[in-house]
PDB file of N, CA and C in Angstrom:
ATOM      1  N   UNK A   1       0.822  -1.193   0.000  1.00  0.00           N
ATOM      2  CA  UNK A   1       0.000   0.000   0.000  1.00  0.00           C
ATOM      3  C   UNK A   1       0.868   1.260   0.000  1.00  0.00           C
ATOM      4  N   UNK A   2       1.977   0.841   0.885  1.00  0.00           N
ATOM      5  CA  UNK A   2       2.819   2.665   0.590  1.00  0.00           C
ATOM      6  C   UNK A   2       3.504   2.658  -0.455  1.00  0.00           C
ATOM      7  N   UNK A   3       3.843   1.382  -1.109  1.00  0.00           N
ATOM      8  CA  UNK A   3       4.942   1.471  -2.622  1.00  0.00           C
ATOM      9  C   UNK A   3       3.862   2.364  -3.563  1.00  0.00           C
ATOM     10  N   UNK A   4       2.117   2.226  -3.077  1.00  0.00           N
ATOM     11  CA  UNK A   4       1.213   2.518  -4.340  1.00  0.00           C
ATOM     12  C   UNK A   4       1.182   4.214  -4.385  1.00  0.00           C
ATOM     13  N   UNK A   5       1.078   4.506  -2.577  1.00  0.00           N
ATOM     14  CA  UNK A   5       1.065   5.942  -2.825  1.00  0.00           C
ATOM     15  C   UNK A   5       2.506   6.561  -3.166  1.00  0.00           C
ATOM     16  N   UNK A   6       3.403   6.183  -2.871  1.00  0.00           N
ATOM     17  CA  UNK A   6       4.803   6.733  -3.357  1.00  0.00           C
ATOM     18  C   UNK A   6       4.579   6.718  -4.714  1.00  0.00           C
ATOM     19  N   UNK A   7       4.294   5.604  -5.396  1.00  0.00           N
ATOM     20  CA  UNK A   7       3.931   6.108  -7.289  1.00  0.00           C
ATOM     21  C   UNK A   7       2.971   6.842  -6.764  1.00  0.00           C
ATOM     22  N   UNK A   8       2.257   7.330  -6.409  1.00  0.00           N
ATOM     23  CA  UNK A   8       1.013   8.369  -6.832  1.00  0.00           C
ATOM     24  C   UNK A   8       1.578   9.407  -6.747  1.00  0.00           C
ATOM     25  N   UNK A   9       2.545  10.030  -5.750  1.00  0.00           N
ATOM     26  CA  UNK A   9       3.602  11.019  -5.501  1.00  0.00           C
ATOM     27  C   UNK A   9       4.123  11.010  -6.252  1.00  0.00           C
ATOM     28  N   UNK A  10       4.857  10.294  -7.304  1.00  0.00           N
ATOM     29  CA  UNK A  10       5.946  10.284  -7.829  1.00  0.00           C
ATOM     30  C   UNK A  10       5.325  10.865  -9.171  1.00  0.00           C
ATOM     31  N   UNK A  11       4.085  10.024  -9.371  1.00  0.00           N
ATOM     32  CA  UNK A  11       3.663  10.435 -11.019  1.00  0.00           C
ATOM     33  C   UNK A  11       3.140  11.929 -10.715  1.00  0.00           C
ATOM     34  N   UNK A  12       2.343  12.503  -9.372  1.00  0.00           N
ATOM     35  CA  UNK A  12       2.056  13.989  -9.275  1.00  0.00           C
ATOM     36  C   UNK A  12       3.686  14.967  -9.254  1.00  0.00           C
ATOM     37  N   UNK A  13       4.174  14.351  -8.888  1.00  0.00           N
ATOM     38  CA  UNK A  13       5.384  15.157  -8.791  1.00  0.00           C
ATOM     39  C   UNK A  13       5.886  15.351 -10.056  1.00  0.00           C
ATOM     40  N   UNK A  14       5.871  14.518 -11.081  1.00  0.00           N
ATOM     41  CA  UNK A  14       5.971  14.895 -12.792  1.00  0.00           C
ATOM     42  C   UNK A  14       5.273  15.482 -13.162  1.00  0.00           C
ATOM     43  N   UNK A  15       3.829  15.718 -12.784  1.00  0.00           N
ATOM     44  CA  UNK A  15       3.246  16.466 -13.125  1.00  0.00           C
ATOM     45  C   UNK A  15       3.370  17.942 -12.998  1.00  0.00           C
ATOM     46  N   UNK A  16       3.457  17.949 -11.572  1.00  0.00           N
ATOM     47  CA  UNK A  16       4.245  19.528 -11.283  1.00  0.00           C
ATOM     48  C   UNK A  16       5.415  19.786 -12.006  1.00  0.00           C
ATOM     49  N   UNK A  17       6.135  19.326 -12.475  1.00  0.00           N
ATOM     50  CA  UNK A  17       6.986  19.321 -13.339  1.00  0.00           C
ATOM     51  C   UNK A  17       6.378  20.042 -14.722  1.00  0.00           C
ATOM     52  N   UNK A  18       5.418  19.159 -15.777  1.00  0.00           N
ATOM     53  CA  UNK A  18       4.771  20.082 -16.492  1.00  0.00           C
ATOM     54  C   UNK A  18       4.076  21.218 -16.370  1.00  0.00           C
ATOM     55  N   UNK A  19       3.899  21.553 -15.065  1.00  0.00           N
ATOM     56  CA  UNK A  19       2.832  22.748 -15.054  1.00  0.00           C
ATOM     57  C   UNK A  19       3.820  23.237 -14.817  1.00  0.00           C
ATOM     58  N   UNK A  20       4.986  23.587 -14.035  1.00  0.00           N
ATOM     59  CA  UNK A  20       5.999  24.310 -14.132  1.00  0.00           C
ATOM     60  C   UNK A  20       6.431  24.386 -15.358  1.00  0.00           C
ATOM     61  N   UNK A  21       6.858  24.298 -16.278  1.00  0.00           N
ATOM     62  CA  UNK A  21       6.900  24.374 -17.825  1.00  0.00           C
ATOM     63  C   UNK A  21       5.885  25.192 -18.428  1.00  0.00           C
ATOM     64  N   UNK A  22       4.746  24.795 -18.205  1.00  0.00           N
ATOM     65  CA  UNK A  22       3.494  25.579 -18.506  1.00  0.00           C
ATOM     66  C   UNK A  22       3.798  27.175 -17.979  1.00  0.00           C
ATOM     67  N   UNK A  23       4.195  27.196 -16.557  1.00  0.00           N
ATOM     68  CA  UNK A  23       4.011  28.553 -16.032  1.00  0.00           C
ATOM     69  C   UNK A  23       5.472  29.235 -16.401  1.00  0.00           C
ATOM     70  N   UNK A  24       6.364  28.672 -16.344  1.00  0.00           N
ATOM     71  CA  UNK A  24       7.403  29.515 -17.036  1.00  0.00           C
ATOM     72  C   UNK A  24       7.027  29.956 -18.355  1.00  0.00           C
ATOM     73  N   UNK A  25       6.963  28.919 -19.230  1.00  0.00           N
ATOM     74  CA  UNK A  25       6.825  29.115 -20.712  1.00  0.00           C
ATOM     75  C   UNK A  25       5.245  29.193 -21.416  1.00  0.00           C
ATOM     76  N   UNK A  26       4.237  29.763 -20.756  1.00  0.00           N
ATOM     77  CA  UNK A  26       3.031  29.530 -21.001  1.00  0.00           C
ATOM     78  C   UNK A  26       2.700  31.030 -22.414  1.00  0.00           C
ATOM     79  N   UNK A  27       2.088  30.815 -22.916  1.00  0.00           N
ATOM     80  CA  UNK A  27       1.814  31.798 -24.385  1.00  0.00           C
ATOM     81  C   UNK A  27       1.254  33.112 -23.424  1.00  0.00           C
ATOM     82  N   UNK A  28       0.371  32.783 -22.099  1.00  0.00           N
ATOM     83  CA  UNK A  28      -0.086  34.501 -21.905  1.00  0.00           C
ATOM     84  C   UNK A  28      -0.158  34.233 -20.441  1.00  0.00           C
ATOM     85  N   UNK A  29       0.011  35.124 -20.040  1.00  0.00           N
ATOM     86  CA  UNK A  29      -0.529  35.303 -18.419  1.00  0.00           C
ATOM     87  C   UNK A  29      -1.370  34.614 -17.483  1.00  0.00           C
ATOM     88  N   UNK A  30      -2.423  34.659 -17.901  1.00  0.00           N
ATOM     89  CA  UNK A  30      -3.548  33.832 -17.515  1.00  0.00           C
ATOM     90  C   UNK A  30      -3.240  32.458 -17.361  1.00  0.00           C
ATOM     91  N   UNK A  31      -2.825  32.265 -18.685  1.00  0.00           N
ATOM     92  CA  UNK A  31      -2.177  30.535 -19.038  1.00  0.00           C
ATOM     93  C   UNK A  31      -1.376  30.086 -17.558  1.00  0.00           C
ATOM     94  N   UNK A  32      -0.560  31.118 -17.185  1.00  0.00           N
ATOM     95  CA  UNK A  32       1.029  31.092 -16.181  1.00  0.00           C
ATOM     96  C   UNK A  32       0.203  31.010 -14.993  1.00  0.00           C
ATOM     97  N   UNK A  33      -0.954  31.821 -14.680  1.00  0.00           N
ATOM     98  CA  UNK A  33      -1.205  31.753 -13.088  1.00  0.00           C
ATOM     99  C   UNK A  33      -2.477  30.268 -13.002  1.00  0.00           C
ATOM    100  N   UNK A  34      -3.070  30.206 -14.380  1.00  0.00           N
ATOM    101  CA  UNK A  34      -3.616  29.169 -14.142  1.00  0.00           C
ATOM    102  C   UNK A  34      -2.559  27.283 -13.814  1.00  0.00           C
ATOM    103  N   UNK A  35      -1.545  27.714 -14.527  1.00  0.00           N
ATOM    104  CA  UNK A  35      -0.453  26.435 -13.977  1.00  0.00           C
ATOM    105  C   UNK A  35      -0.094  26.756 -12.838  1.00  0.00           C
ATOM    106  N   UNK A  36       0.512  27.659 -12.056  1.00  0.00           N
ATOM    107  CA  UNK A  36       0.602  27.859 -10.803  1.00  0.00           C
ATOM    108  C   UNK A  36      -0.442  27.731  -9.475  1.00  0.00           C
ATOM    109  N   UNK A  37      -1.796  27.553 -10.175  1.00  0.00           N
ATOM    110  CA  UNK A  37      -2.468  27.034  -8.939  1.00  0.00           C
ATOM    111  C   UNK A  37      -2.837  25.828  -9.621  1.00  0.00           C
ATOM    112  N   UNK A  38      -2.531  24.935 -10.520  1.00  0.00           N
ATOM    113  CA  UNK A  38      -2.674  23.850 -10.614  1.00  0.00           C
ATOM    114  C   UNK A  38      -1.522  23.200  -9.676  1.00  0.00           C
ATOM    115  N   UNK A  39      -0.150  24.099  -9.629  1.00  0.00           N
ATOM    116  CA  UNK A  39       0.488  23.788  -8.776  1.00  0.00           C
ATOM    117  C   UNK A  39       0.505  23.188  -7.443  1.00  0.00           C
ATOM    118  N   UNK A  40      -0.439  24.744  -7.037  1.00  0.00           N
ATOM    119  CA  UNK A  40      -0.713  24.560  -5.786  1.00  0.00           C
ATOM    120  C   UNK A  40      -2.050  23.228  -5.318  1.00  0.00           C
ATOM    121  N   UNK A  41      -2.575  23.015  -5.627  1.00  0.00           N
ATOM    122  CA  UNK A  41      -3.332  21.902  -6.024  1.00  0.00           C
ATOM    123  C   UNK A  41      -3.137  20.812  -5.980  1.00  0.00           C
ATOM    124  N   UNK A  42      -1.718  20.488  -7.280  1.00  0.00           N
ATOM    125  CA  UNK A  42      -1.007  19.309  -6.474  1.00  0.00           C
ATOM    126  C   UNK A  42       0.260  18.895  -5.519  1.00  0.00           C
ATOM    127  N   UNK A  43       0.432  20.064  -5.083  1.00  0.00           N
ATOM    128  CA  UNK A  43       1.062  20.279  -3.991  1.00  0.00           C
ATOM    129  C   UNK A  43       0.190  19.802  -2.395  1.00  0.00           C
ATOM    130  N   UNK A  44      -0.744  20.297  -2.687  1.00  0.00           N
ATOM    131  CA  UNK A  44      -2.259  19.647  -1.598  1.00  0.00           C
ATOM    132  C   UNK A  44      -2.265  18.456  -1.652  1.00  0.00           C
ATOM    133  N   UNK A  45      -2.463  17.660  -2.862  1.00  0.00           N
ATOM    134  CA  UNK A  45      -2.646  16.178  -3.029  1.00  0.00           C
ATOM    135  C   UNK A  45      -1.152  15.548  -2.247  1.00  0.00           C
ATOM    136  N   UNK A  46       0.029  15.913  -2.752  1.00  0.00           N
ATOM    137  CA  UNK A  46       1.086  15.675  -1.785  1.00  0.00           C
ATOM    138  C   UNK A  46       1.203  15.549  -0.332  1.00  0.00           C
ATOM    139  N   UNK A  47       0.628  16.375   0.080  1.00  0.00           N
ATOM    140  CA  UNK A  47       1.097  17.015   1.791  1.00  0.00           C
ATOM    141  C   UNK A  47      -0.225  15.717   1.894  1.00  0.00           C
ATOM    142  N   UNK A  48      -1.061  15.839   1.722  1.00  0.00           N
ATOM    143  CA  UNK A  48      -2.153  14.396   2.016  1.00  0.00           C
ATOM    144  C   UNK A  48      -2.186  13.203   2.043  1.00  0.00           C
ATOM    145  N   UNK A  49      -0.851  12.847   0.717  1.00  0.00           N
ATOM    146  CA  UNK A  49      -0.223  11.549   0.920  1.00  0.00           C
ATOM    147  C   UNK A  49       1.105  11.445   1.752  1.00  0.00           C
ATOM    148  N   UNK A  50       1.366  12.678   1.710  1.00  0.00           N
ATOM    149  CA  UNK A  50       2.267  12.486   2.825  1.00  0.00           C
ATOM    150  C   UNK A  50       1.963  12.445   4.443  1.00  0.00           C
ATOM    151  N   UNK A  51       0.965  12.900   4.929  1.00  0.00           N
ATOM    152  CA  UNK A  51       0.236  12.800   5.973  1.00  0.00           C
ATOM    153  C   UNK A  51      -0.001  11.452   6.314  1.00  0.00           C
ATOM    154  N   UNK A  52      -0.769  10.809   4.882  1.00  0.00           N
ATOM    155  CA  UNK A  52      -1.277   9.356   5.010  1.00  0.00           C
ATOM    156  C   UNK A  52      -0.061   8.507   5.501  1.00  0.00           C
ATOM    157  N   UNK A  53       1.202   8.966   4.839  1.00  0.00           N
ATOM    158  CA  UNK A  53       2.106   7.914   4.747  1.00  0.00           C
ATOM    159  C   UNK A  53       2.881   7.486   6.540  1.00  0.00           C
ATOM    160  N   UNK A  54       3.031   9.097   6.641  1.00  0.00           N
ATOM    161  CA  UNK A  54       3.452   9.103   8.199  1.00  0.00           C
ATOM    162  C   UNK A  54       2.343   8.979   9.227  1.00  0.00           C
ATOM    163  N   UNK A  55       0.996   8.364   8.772  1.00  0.00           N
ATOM    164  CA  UNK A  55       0.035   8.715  10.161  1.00  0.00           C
ATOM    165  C   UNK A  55       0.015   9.436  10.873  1.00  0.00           C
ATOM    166  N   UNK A  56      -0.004  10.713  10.333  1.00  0.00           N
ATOM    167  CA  UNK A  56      -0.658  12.358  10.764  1.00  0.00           C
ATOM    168  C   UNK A  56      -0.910  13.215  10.201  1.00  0.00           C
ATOM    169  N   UNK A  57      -1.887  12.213   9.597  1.00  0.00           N
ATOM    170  CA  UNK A  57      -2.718  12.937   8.463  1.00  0.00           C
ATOM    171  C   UNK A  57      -3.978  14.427   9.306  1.00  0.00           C
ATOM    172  N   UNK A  58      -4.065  14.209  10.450  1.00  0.00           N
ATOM    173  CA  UNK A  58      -4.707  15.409  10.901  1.00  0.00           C
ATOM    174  C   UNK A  58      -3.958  16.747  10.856  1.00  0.00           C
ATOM    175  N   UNK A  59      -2.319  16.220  11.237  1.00  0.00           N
ATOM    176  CA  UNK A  59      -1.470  18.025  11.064  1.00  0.00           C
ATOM    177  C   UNK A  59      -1.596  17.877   9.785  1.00  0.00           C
ATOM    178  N   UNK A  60      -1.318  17.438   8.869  1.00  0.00           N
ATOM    179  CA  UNK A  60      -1.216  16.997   7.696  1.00  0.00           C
ATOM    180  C   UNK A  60      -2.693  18.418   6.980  1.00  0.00           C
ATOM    181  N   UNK A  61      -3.424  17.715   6.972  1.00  0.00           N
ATOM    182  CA  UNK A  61      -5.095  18.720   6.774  1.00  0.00           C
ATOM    183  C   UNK A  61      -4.453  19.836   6.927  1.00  0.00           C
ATOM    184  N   UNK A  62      -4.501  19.968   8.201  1.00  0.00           N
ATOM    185  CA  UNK A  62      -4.086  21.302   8.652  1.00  0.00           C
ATOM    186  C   UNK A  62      -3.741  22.357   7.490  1.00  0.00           C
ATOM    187  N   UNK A  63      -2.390  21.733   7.345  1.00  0.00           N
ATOM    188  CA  UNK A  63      -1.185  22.394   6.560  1.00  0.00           C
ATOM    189  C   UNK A  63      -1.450  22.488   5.349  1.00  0.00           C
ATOM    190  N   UNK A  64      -2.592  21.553   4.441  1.00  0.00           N
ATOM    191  CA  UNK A  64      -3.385  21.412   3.277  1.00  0.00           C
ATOM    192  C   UNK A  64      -4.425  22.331   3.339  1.00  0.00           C
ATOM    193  N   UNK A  65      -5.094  22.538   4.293  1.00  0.00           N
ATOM    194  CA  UNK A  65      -6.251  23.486   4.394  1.00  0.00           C
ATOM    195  C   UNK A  65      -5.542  25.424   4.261  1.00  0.00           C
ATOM    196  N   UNK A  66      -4.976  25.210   4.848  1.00  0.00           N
ATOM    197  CA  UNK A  66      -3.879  26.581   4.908  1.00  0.00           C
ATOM    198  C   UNK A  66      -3.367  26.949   3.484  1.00  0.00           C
ATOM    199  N   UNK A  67      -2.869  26.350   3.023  1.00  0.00           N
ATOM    200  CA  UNK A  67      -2.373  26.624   1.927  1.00  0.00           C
ATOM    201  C   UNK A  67      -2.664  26.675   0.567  1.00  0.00           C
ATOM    202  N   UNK A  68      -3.986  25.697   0.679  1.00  0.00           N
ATOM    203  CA  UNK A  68      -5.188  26.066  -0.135  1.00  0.00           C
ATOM    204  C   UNK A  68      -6.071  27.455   0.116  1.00  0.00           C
ATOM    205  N   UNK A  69      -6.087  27.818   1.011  1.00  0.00           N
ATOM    206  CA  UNK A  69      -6.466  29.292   1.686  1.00  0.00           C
ATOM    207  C   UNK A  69      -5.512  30.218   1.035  1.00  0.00           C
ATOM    208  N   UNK A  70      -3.905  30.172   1.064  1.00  0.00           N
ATOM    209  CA  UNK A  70      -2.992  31.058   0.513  1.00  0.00           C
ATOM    210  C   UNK A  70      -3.443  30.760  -0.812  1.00  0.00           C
ATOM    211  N   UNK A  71      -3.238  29.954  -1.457  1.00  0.00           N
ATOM    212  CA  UNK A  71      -3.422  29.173  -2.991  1.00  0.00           C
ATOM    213  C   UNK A  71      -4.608  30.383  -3.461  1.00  0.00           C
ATOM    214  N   UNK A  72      -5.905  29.936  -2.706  1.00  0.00           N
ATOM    215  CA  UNK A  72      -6.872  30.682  -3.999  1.00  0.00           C
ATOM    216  C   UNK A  72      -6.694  32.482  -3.753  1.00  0.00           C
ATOM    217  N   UNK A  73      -6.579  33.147  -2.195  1.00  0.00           N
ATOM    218  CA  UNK A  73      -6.193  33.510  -2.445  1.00  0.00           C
ATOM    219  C   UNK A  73      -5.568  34.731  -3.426  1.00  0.00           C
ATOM    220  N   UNK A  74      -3.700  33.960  -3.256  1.00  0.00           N
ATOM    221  CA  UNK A  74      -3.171  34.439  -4.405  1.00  0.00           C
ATOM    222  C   UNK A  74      -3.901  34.465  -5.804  1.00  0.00           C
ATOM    223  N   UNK A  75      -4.352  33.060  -5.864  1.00  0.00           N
ATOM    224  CA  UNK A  75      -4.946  33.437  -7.404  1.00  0.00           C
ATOM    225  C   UNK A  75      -6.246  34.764  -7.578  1.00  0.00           C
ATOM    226  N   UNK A  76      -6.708  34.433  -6.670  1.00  0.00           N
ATOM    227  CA  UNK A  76      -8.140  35.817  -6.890  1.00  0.00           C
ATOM    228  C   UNK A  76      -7.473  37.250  -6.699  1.00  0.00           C
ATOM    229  N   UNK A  77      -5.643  37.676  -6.093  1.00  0.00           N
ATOM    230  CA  UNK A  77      -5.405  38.839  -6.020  1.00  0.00           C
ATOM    231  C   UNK A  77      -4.468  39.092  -7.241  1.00  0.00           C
ATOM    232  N   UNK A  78      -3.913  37.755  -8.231  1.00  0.00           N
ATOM    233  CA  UNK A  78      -3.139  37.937  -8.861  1.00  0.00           C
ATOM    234  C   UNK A  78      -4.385  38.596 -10.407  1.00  0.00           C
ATOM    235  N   UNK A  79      -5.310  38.006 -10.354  1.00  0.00           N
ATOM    236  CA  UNK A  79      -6.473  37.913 -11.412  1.00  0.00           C
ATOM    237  C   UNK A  79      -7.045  39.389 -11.647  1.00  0.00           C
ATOM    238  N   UNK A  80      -7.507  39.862  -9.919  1.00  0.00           N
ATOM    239  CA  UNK A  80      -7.789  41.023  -9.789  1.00  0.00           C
ATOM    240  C   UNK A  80      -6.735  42.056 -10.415  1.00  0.00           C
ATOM    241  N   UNK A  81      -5.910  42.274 -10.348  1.00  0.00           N
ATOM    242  CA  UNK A  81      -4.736  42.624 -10.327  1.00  0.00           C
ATOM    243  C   UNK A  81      -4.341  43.127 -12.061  1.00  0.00           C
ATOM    244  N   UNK A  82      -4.427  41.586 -12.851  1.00  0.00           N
ATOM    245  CA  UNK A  82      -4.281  41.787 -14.054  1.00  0.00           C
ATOM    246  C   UNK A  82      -5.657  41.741 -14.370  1.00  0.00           C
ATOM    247  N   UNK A  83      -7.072  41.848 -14.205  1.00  0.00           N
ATOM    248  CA  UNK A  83      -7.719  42.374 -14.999  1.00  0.00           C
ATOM    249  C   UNK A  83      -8.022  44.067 -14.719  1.00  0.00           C
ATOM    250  N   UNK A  84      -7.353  44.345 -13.561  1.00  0.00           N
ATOM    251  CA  UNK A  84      -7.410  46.036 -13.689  1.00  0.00           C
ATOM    252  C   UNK A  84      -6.449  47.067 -14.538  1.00  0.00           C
ATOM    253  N   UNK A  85      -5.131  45.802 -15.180  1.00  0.00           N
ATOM    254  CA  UNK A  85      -4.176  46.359 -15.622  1.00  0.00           C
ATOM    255  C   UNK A  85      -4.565  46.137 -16.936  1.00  0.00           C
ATOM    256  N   UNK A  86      -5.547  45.409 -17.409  1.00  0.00           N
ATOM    257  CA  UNK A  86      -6.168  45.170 -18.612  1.00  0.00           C
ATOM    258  C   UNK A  86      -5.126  44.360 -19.324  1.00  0.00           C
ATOM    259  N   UNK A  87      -4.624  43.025 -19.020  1.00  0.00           N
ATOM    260  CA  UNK A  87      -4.040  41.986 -19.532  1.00  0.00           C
ATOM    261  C   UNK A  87      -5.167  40.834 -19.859  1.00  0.00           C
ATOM    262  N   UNK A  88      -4.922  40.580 -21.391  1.00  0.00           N
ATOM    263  CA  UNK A  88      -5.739  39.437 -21.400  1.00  0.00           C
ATOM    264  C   UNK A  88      -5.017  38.033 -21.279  1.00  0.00           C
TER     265      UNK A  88
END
């Protein structure tokens, strides 16, 4: 059972990998902050299997709930932000 979630980590962790690609090299703005909270996203799914893995998965939440709080957030001040600067 933990070899299964370590691949589940392992294949999300490639994934963050492409969305980092995405957000460096993305065609427009929007594109960049939408990979960056896909980021953050699976960065959440992480800290959850990592919780699971060590059995404390309650601090675990915690620290997932929080940072999903920073996560959206950033995205709703980065959005605000560029649609007042009139970026499409």
């Amino acid at each position: 059972m933990i070899n299964f979630f370590l691949a589940i980590s392992i294949v999300i962790l490639f994934l963050v990998f492409l969305c980092l690609y995405r957000a460096l090299f993305g065609p427009g703005i929007m594109n960049r902050i939408i990979a960056v909270n896909v980021i953050g996203t699976k960065t959440i799914a992480i800290l959850l299997i990592i919780g699971f893995l060590f059995n404390k998965i309650e601090f675990f939440i915690d620290i997932s709930l929080v940072y999903a709080v920073i996560n959206f957030i950033g995205t709703i001040a980065f959005s605000k932000y560029f649609e007042r600067k009139g970026v499409q």
